[in-house]
N, C-alpha and C. Protein backbone atom coordinates (compact mmCIF):
# COMPACT_ATOMS: atom_id res chain seq x y z
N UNK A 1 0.83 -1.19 0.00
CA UNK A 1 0.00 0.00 0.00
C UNK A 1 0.88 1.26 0.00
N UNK A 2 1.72 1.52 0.77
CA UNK A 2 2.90 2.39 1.05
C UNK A 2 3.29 2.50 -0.50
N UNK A 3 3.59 1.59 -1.26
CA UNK A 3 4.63 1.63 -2.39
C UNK A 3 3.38 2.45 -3.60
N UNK A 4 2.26 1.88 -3.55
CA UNK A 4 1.24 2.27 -3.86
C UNK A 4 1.49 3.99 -4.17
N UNK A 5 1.36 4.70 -2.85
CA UNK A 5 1.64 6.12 -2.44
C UNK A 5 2.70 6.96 -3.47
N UNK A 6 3.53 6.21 -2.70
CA UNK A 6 5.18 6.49 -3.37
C UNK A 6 5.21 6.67 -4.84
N UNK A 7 4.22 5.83 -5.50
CA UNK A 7 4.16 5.50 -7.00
C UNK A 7 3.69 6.96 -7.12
N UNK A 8 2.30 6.79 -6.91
CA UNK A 8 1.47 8.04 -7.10
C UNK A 8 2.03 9.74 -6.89
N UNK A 9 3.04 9.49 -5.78
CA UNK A 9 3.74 11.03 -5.37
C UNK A 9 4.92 10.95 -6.72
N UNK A 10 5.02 9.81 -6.74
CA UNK A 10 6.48 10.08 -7.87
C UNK A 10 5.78 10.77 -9.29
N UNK A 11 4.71 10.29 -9.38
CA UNK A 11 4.02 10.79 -10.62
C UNK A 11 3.31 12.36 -10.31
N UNK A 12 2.89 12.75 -9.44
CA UNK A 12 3.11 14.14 -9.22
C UNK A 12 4.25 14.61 -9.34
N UNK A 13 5.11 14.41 -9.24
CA UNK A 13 6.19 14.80 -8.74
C UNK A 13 6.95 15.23 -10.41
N UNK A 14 6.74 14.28 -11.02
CA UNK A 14 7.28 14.22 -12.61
C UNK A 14 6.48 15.47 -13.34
N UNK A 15 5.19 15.37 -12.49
CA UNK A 15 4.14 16.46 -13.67
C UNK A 15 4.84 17.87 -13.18
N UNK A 16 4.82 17.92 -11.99
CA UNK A 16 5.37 19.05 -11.56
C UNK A 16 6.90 19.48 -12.29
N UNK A 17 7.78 18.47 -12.37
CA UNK A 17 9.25 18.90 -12.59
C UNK A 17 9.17 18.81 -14.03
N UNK A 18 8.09 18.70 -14.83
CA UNK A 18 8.04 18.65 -16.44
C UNK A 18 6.95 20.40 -17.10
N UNK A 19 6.66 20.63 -15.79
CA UNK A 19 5.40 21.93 -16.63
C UNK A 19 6.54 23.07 -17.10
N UNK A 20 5.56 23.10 -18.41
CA UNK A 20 6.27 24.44 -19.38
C UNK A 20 6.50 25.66 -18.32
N UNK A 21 7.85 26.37 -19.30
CA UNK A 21 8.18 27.52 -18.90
C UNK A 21 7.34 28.59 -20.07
N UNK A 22 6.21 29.47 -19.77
CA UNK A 22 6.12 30.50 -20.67
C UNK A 22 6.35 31.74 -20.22
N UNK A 23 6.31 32.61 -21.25
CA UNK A 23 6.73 34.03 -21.39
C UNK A 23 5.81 34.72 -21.69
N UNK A 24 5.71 36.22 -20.88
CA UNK A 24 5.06 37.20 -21.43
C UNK A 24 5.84 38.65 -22.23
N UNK A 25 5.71 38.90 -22.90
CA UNK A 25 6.68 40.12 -23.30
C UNK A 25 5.54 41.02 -22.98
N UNK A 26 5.63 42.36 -23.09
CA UNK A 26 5.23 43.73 -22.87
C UNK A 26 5.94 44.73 -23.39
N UNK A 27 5.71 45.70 -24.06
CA UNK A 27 6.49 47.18 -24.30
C UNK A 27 5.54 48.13 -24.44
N UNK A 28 5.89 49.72 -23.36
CA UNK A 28 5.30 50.52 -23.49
C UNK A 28 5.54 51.45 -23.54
N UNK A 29 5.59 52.75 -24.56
CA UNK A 29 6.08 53.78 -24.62
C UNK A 29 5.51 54.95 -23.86
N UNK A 30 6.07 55.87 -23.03
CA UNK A 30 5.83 56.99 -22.57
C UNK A 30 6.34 58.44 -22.57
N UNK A 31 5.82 59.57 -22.95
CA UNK A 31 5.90 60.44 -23.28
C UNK A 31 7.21 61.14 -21.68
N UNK A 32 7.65 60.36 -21.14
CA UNK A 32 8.18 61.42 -19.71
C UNK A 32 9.69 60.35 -19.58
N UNK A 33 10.48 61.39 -19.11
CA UNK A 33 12.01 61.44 -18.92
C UNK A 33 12.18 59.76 -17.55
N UNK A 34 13.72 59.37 -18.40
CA UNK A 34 14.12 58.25 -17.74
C UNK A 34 13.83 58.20 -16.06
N UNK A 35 14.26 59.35 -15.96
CA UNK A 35 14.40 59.74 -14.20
C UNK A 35 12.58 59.75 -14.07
N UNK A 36 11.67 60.18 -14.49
CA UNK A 36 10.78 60.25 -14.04
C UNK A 36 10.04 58.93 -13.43
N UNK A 37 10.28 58.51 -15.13
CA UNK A 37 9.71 56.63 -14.88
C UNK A 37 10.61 55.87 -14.15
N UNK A 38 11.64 56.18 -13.79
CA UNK A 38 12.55 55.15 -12.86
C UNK A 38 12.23 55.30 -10.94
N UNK A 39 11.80 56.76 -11.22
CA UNK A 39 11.56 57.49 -9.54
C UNK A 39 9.85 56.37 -9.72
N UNK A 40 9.44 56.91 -10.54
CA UNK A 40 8.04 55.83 -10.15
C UNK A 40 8.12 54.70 -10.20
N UNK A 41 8.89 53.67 -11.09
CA UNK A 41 8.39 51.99 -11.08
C UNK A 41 9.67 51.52 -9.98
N UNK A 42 10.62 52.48 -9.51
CA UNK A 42 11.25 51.68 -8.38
C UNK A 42 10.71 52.09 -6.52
N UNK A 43 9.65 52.69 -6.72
CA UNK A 43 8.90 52.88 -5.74
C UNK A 43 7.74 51.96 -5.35
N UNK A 44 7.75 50.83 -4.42
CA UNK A 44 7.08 49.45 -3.99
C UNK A 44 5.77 49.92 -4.33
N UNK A 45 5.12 51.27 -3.76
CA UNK A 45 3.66 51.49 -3.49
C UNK A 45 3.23 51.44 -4.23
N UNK A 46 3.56 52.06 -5.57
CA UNK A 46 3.49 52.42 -6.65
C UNK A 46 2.26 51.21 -7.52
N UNK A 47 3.33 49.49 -7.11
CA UNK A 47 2.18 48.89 -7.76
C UNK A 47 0.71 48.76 -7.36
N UNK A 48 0.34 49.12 -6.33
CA UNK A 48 -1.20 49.50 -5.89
C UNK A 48 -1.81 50.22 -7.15
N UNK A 49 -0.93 51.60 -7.45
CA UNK A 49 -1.64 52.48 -8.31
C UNK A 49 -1.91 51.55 -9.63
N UNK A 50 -0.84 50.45 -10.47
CA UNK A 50 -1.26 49.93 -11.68
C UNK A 50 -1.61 48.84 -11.87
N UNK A 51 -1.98 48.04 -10.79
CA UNK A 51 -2.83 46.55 -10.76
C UNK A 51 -4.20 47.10 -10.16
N UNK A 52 -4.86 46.04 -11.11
CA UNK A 52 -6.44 46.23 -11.59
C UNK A 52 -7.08 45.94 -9.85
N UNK A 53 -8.18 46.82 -9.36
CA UNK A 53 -9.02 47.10 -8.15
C UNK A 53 -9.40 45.28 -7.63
N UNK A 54 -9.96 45.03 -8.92
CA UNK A 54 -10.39 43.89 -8.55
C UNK A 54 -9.41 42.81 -7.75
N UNK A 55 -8.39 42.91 -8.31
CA UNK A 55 -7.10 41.83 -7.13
C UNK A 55 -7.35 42.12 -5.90
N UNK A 56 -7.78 42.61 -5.31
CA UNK A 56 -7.58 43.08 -3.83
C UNK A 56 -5.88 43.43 -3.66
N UNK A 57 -5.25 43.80 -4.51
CA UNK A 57 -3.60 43.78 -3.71
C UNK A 57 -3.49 45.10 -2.67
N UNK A 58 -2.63 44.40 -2.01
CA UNK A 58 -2.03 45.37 -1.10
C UNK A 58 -1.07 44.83 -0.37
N UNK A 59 0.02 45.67 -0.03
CA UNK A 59 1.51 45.47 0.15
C UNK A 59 1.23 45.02 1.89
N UNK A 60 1.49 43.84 2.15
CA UNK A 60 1.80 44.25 3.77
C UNK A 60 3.57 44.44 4.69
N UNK A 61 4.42 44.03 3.48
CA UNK A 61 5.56 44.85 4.14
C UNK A 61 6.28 44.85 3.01
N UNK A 62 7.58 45.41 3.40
CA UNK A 62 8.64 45.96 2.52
C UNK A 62 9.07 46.92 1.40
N UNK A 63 7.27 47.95 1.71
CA UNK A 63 7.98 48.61 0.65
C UNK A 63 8.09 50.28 1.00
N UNK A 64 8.20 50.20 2.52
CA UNK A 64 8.70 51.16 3.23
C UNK A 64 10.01 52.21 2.20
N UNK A 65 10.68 51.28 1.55
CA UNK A 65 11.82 52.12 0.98
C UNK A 65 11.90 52.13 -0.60
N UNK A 66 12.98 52.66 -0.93
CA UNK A 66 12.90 52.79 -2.66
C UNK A 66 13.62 51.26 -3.07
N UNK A 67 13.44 51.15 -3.89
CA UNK A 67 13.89 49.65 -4.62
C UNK A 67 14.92 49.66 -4.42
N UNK A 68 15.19 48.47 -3.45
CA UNK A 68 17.16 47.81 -3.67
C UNK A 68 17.17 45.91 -3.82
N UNK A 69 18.77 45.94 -4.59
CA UNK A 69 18.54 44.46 -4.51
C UNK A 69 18.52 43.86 -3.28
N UNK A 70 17.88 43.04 -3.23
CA UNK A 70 17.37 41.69 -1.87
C UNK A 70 16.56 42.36 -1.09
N UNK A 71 15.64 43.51 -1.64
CA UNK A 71 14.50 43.76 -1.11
C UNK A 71 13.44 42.96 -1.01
N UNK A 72 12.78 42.66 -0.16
CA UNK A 72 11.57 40.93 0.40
C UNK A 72 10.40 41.92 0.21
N UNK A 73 9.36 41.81 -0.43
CA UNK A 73 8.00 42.63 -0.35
C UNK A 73 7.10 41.65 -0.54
N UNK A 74 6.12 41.50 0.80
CA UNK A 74 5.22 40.59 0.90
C UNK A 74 3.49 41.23 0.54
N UNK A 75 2.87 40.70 -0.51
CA UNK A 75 1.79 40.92 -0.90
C UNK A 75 0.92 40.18 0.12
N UNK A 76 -0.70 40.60 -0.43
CA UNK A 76 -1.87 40.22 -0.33
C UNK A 76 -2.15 40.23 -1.72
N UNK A 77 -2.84 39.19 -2.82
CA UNK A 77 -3.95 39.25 -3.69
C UNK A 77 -4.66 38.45 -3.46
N UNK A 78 -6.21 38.99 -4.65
CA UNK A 78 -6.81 38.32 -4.62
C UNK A 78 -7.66 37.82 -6.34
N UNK A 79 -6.23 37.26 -6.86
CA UNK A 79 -6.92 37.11 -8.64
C UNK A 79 -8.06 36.33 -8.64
N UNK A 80 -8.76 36.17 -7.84
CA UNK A 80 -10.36 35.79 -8.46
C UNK A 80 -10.99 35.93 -7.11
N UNK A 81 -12.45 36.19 -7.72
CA UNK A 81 -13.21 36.25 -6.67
C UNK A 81 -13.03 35.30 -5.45
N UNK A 82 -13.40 35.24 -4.35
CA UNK A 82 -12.85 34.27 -3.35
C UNK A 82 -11.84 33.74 -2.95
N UNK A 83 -10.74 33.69 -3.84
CA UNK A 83 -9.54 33.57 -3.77
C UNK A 83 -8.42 34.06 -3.38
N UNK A 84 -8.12 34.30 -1.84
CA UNK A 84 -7.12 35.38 -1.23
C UNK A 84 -5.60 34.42 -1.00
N UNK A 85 -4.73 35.06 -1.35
CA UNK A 85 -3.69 34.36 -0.94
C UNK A 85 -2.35 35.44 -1.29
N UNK A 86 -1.15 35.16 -0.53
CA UNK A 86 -0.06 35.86 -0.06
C UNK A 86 1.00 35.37 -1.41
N UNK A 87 1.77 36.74 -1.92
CA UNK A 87 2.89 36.55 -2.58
C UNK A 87 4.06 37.42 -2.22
N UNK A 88 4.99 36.70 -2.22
CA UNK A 88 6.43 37.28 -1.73
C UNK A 88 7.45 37.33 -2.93
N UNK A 89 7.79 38.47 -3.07
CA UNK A 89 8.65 38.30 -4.00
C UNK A 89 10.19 39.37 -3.82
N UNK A 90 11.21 38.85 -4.62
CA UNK A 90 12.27 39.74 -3.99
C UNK A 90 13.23 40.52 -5.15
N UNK A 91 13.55 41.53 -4.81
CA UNK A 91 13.89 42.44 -5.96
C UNK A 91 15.68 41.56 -5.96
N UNK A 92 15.39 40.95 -7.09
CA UNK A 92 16.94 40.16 -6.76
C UNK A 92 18.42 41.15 -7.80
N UNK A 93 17.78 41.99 -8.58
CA UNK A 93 19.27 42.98 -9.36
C UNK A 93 17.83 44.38 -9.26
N UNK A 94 19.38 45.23 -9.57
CA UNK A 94 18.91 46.47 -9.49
C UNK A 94 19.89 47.00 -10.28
N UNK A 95 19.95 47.34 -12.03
CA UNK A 95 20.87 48.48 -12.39
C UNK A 95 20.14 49.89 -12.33
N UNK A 96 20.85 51.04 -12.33
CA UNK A 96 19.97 51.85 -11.79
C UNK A 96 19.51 52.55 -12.77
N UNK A 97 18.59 52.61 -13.02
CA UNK A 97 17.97 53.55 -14.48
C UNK A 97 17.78 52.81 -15.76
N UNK A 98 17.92 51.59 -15.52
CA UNK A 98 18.34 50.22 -17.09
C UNK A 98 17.89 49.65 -16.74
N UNK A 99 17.38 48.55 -15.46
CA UNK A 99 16.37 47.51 -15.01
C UNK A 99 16.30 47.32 -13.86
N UNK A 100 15.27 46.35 -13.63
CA UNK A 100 15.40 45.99 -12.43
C UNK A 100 14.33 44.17 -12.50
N UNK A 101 15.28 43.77 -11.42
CA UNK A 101 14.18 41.88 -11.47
C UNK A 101 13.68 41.67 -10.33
N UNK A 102 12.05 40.96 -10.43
CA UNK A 102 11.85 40.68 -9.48
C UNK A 102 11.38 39.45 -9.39
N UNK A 103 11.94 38.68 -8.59
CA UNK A 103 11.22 37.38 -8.63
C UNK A 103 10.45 36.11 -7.20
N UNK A 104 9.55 35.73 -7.78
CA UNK A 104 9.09 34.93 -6.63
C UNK A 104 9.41 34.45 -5.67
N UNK A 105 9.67 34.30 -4.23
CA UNK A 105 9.84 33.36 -3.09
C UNK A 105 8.88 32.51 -3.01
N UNK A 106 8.05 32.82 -2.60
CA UNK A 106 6.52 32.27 -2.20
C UNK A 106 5.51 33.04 -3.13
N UNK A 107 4.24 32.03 -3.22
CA UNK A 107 3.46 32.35 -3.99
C UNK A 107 2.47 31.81 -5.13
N UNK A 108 1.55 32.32 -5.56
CA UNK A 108 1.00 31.21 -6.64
C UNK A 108 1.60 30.93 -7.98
N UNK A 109 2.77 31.01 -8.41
CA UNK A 109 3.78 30.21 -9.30
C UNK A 109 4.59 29.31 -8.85
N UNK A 110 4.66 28.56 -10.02
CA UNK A 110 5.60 27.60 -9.58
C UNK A 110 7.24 28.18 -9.75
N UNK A 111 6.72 29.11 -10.55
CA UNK A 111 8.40 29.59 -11.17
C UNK A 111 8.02 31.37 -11.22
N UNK A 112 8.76 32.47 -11.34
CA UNK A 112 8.44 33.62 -11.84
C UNK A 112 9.35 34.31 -11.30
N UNK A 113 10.04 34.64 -12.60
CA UNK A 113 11.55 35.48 -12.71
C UNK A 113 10.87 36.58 -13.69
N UNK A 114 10.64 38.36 -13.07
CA UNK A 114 9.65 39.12 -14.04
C UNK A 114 11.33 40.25 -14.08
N UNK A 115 11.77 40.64 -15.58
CA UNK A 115 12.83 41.52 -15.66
C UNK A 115 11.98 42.59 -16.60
N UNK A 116 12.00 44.01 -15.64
CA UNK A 116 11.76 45.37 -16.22
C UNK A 116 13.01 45.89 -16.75
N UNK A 117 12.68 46.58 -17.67
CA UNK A 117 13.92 47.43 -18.81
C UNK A 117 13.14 48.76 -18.85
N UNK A 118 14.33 49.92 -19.33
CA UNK A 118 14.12 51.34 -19.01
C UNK A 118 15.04 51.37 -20.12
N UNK A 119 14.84 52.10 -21.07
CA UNK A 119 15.43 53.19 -22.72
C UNK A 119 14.75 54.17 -22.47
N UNK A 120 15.83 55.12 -22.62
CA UNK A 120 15.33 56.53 -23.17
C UNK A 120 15.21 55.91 -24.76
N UNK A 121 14.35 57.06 -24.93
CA UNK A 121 14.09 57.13 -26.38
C UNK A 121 13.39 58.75 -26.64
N UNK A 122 14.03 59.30 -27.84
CA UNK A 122 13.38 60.45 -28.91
C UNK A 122 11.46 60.39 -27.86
N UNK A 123 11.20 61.65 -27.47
CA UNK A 123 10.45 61.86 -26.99
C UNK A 123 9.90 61.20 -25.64
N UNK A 124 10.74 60.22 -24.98
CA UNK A 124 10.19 59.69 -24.16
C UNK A 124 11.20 58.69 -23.46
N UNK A 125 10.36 57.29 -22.55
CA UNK A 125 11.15 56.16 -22.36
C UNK A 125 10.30 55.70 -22.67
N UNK A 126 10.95 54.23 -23.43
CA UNK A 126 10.18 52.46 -23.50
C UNK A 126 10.11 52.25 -22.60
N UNK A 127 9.62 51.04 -21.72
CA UNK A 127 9.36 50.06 -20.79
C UNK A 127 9.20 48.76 -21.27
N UNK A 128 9.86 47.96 -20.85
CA UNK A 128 9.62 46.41 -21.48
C UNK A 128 9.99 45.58 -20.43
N UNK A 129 8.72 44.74 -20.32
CA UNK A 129 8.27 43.58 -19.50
C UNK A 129 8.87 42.24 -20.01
N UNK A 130 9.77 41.53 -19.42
CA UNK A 130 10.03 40.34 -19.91
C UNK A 130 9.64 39.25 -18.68
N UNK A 131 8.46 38.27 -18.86
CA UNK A 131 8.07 37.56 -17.57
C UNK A 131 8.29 36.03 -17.89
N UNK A 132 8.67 35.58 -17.45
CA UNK A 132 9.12 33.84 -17.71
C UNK A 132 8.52 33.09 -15.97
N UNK A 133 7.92 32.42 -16.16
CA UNK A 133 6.96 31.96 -15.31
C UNK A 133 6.39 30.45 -15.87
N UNK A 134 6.42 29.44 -14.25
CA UNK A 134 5.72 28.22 -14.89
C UNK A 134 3.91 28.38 -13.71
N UNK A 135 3.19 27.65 -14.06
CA UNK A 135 2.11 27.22 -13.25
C UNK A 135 2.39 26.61 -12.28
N UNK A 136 1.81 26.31 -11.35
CA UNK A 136 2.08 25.01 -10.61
C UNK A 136 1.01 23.90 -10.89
N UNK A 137 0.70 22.70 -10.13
CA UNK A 137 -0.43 21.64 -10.76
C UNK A 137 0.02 20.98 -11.84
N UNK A 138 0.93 20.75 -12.31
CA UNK A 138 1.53 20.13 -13.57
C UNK A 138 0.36 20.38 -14.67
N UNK A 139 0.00 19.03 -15.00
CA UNK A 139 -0.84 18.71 -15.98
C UNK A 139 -2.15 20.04 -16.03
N UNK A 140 -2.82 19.72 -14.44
CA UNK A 140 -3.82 20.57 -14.52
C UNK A 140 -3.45 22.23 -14.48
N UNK A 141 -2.48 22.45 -14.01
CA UNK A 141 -1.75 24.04 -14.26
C UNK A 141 -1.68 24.34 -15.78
N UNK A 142 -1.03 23.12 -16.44
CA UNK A 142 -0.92 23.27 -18.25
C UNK A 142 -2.27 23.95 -18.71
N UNK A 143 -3.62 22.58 -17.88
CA UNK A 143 -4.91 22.82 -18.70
C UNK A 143 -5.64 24.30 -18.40
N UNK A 144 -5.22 24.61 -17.32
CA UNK A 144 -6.00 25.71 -16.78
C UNK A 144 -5.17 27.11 -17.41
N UNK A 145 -3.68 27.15 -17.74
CA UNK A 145 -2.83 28.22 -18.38
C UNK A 145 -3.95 29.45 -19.42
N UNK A 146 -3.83 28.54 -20.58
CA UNK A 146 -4.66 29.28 -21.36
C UNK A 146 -5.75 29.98 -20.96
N UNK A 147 -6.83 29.04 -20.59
CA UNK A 147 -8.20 29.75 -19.98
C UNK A 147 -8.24 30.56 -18.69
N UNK A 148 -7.24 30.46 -17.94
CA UNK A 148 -7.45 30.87 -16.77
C UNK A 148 -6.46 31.68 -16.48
N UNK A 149 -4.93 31.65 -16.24
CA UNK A 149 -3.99 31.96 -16.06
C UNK A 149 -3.11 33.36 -17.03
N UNK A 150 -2.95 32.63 -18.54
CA UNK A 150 -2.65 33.73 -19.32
C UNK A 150 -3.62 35.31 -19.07
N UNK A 151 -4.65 34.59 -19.62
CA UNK A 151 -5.89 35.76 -19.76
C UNK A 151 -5.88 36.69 -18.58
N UNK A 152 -5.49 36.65 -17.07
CA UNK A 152 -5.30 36.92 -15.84
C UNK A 152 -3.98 37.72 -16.26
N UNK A 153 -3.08 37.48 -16.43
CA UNK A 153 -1.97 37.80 -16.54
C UNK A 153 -2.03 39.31 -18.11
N UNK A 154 -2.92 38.74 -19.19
CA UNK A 154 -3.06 39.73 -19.91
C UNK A 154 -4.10 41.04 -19.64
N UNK A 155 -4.90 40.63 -18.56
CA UNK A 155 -5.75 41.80 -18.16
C UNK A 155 -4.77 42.67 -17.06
N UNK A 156 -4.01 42.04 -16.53
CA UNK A 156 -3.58 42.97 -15.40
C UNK A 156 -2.17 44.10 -16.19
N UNK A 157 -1.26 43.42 -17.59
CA UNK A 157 -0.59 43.95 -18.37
C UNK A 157 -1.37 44.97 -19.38
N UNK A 158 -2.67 44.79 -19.52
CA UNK A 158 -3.30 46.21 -20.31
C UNK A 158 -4.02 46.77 -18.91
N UNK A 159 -4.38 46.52 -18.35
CA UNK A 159 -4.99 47.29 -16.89
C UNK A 159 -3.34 48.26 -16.78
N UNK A 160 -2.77 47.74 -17.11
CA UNK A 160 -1.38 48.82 -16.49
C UNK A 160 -0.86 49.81 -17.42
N UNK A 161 -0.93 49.26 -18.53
CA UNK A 161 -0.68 50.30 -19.69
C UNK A 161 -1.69 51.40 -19.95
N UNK A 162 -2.94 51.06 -19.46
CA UNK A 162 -3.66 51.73 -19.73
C UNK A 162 -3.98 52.79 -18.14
N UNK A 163 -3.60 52.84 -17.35
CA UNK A 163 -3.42 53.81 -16.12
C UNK A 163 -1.89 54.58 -16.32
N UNK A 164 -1.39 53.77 -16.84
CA UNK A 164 0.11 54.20 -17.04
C UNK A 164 0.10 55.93 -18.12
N UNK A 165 -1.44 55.27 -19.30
CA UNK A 165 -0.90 56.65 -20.01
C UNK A 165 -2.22 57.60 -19.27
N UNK A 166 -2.70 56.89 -18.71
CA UNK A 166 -3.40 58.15 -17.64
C UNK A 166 -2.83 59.45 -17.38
N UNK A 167 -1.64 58.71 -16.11
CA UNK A 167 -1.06 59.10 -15.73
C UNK A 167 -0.23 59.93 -16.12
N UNK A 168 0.63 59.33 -17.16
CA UNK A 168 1.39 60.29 -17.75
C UNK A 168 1.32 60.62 -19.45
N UNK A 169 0.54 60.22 -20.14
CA UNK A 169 -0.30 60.80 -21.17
C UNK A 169 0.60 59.54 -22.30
N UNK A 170 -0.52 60.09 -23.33
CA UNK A 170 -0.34 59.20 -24.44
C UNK A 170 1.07 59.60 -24.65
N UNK A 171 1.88 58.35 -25.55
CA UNK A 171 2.85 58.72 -26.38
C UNK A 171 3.05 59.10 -27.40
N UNK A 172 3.87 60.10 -27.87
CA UNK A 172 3.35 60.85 -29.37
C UNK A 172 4.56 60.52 -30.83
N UNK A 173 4.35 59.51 -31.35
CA UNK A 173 5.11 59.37 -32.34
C UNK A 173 5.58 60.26 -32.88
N UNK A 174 5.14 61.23 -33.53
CA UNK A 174 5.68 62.36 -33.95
C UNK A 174 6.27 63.14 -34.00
N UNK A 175 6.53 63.02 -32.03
CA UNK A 175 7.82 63.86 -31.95
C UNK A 175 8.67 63.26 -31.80
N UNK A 176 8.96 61.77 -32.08
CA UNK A 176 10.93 61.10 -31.94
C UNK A 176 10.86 61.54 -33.65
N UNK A 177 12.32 61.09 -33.34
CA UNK A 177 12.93 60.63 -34.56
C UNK A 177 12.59 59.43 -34.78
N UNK A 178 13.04 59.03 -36.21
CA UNK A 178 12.71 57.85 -36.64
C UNK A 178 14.39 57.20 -36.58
């Protein structure tokens, strides 16, 4: 019966150490100076202002200070109705004005290494999101990705772009260079 178990955990165990790694990319252009957007996205509070109401997020420690590496900042969300649960994640590099990474301790991934990028550019700065992340649940994490997971992940990346040019206004092609 025991061996029974053992069988069964080993086969979790395989689904788990086999689920895909996917990626999200993001790029967003803004009309306002490197220093501006760097004073805002390396400020913890900050993500309150560009994740969507509905998460319930809110910071319960660490983001007392401005972004440094091996900074620990422990969340509250809540990506679906009824669903409350704690994410920790830790600012593991910091170049200053060029990027910054943050990635999971604890939390609902199995994996999630998220690297922000900062360019000036002719009228403005880019922003670019590079997120590499697995599910957890093996098999059933795979099935649920698409329907459940991505789509979550793509509402909260236009929920942000779209407060982002709120905030600091559309970007205007016209005035870079080409």
């Amino acid at each position: 019966m025991f061996n029974y178990f053992l069988k069964r955990l080993n086969i979790v165990v395989i689904l788990q150490k086999n689920s895909p790694m996917y990626t999200l990319h993001a790029k967003q252009k803004l009309p306002i100076t490197l220093d501006k957007a760097w004073e805002f996205f390396s400020d913890p509070k900050n993500l309150n202002t560009i994740t969507p109401d509905s998460m319930k997020f809110h910071t319960l420690s660490g983001d007392e200070r401005k972004m440094f590496a091996g900074q620990v900042i422990h969340y509250k969300i809540s990506p679906f109705p009824g669903i409350s649960m704690e994410w920790v994640t830790e600012i593991s590099q910091v170049q200053y004005k060029e990027f910054f990474v943050d990635e999971q301790r604890f939390g609902p991934y199995k994996f999630w290494h998220h690297k922000h990028f900062f360019k000036e550019i002719d009228g403005g700065v880019e922003m670019e999101d590079i997120v590499h992340y697995k599910v957890p649940y093996g098999f059933i994490g795979k099935l649920f990705h698409p329907i459940v997971v991505r789509p979550k992940l793509n509402e909260i990346f236009t929920f942000r772009k779209k407060i982002l040019t709120e905030l600091f206004g559309e970007f205007d092609r016209t005035n870079s260079r080409k």
